[in-house]
Protein backbone atom coordinates (compact mmCIF):
# COMPACT_ATOMS: atom_id res chain seq x y z
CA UNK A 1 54.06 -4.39 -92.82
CA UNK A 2 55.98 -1.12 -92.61
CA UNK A 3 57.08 1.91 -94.75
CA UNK A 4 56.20 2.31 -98.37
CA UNK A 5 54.92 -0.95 -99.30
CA UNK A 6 52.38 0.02 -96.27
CA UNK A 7 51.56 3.35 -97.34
CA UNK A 8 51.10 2.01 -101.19
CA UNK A 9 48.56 -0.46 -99.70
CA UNK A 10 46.73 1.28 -97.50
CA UNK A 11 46.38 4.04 -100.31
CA UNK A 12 45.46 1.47 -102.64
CA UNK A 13 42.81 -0.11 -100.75
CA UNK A 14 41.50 3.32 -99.16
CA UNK A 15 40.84 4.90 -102.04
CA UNK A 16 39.36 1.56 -103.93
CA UNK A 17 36.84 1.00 -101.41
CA UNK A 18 36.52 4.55 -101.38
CA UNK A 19 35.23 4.89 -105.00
CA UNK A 20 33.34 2.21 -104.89
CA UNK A 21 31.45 3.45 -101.92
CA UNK A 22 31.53 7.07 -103.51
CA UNK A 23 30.17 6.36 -106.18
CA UNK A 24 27.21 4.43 -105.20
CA UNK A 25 26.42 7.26 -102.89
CA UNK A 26 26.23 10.00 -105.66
CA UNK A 27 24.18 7.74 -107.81
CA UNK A 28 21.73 7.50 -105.09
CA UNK A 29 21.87 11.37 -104.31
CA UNK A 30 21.90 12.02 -107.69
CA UNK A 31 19.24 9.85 -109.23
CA UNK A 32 21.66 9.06 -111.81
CA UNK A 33 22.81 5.80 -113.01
CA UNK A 34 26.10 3.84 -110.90
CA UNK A 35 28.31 4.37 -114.08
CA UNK A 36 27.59 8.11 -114.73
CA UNK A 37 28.51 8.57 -110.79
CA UNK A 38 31.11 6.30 -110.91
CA UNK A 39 33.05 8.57 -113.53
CA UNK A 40 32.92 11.34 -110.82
CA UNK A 41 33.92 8.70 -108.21
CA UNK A 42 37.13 8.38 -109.58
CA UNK A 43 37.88 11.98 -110.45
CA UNK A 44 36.50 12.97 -106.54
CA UNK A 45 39.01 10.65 -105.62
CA UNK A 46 41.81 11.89 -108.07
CA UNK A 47 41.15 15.74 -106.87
CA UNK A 48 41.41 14.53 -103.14
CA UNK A 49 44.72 13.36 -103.46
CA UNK A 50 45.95 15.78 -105.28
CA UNK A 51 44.38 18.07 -103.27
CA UNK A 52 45.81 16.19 -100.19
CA UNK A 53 49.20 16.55 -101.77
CA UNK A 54 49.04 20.28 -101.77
CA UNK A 55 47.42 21.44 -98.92
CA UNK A 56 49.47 19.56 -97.02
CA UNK A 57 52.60 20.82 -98.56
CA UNK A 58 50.88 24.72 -98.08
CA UNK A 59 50.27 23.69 -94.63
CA UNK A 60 53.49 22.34 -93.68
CA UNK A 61 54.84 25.74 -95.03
CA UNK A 62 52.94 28.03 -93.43
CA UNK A 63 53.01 25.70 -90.32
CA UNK A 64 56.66 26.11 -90.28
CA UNK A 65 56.87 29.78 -89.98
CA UNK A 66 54.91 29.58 -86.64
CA UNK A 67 56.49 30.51 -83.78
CA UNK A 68 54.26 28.10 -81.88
CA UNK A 69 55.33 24.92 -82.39
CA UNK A 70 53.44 21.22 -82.32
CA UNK A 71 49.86 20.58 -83.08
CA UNK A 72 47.01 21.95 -80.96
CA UNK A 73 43.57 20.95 -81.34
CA UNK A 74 43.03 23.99 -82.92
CA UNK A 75 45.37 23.50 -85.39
CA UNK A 76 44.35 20.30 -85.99
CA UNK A 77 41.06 21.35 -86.41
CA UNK A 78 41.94 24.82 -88.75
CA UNK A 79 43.99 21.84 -90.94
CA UNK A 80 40.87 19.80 -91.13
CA UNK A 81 38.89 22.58 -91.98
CA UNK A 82 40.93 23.97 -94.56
CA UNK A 83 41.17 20.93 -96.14
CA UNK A 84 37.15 19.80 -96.45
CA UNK A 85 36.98 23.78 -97.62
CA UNK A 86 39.04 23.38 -100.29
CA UNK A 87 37.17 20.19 -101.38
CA UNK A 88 33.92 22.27 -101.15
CA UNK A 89 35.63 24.89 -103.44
CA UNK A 90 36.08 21.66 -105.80
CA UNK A 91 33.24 19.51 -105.50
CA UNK A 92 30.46 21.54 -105.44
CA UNK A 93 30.39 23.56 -108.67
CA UNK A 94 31.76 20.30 -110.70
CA UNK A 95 28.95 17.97 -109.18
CA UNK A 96 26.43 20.76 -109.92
CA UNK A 97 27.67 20.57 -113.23
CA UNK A 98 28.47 16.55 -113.81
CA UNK A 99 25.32 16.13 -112.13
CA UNK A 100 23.24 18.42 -113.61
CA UNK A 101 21.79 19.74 -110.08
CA UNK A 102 21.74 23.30 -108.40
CA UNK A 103 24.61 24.45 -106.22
CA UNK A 104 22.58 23.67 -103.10
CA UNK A 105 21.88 20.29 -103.91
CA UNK A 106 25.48 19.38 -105.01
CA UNK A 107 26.48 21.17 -101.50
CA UNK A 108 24.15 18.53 -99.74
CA UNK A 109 25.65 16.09 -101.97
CA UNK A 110 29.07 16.91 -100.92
CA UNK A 111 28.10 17.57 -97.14
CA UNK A 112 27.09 14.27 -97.18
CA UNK A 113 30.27 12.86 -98.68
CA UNK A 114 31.78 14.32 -95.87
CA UNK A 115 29.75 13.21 -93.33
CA UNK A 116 30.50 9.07 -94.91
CA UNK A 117 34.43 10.09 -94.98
CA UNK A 118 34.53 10.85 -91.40
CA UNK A 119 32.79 7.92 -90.05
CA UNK A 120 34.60 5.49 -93.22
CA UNK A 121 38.10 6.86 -92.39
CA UNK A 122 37.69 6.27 -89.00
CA UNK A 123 36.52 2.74 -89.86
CA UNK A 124 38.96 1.43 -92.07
CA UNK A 125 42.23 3.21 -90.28
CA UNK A 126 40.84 0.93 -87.22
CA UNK A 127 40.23 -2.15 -89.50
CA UNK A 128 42.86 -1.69 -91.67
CA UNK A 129 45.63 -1.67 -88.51
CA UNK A 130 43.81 -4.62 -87.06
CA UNK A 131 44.43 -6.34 -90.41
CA UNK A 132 47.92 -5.29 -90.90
CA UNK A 133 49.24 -3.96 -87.42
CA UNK A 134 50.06 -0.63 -86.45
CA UNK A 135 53.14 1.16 -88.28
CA UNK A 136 56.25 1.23 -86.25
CA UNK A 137 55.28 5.07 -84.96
CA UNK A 138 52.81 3.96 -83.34
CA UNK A 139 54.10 0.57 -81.83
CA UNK A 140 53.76 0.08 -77.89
């Protein structure tokens, strides 16, 4: 499976599982019922992709006026940065408030989020090309 049709899959299914897993998370960090944190489930996810849609696109931008071209690990790693910081910018004042919790314990709320999305992205990108092979970029 190549192109769109796997991009629109792998989105699909990503972010599914993702809410589902999400969502049971926050209602066990939050002490709040599954459909209470499944409400902010979805709109996590929502704000991550749109999110994802425009960092990226400042990124790219600003990326482009380098006169350093490629990506280092350092770039790589300012990228990844900049994107969990924005999502901190996001999360943790709207779980505080959705929640009804302090800023510190929606920041270990989201901290540990983030900690599930590293290992769970890393998990299903290795699953998910096992399933479906690897896109033609990446092809031996």
């Amino acid at each position: 499976m190549q192109g769109w049709r796997r991009r629109l899959v792998f989105v699909s299914c990503y972010e599914g599982l993702a809410i589902v897993c999400s969502s049971w998370g926050l209602a066990q960090m939050s002490g709040d019922g599954l459909g209470h944190a499944g409400v902010m489930g979805i709109a996590s996810s929502a704000i991550a992709v749109l999110w994802n849609l425009v960092f990226n696109a400042l990124f790219e931008r600003w990326e482009a006026r380098q006169a350093v071209r490629g990506r280092s690990f350092a770039r790589r790693a300012a990228h990844a940065v900049g994107f969990e910081g924005g999502l901190l910018l996001f999360f943790v004042p709207l779980f505080a408030w959705w929640f009804e919790v302090s800023l510190w314990q929606s920041l270990v709320m989201d901290v540990g989020l983030l900690v599930f999305f590293l290992v769970y992205t890393l998990v299903f990108n290795w699953v998910f090309d096992r399933l479906f092979g690897l896109p033609a970029s990446a092809a031996p």
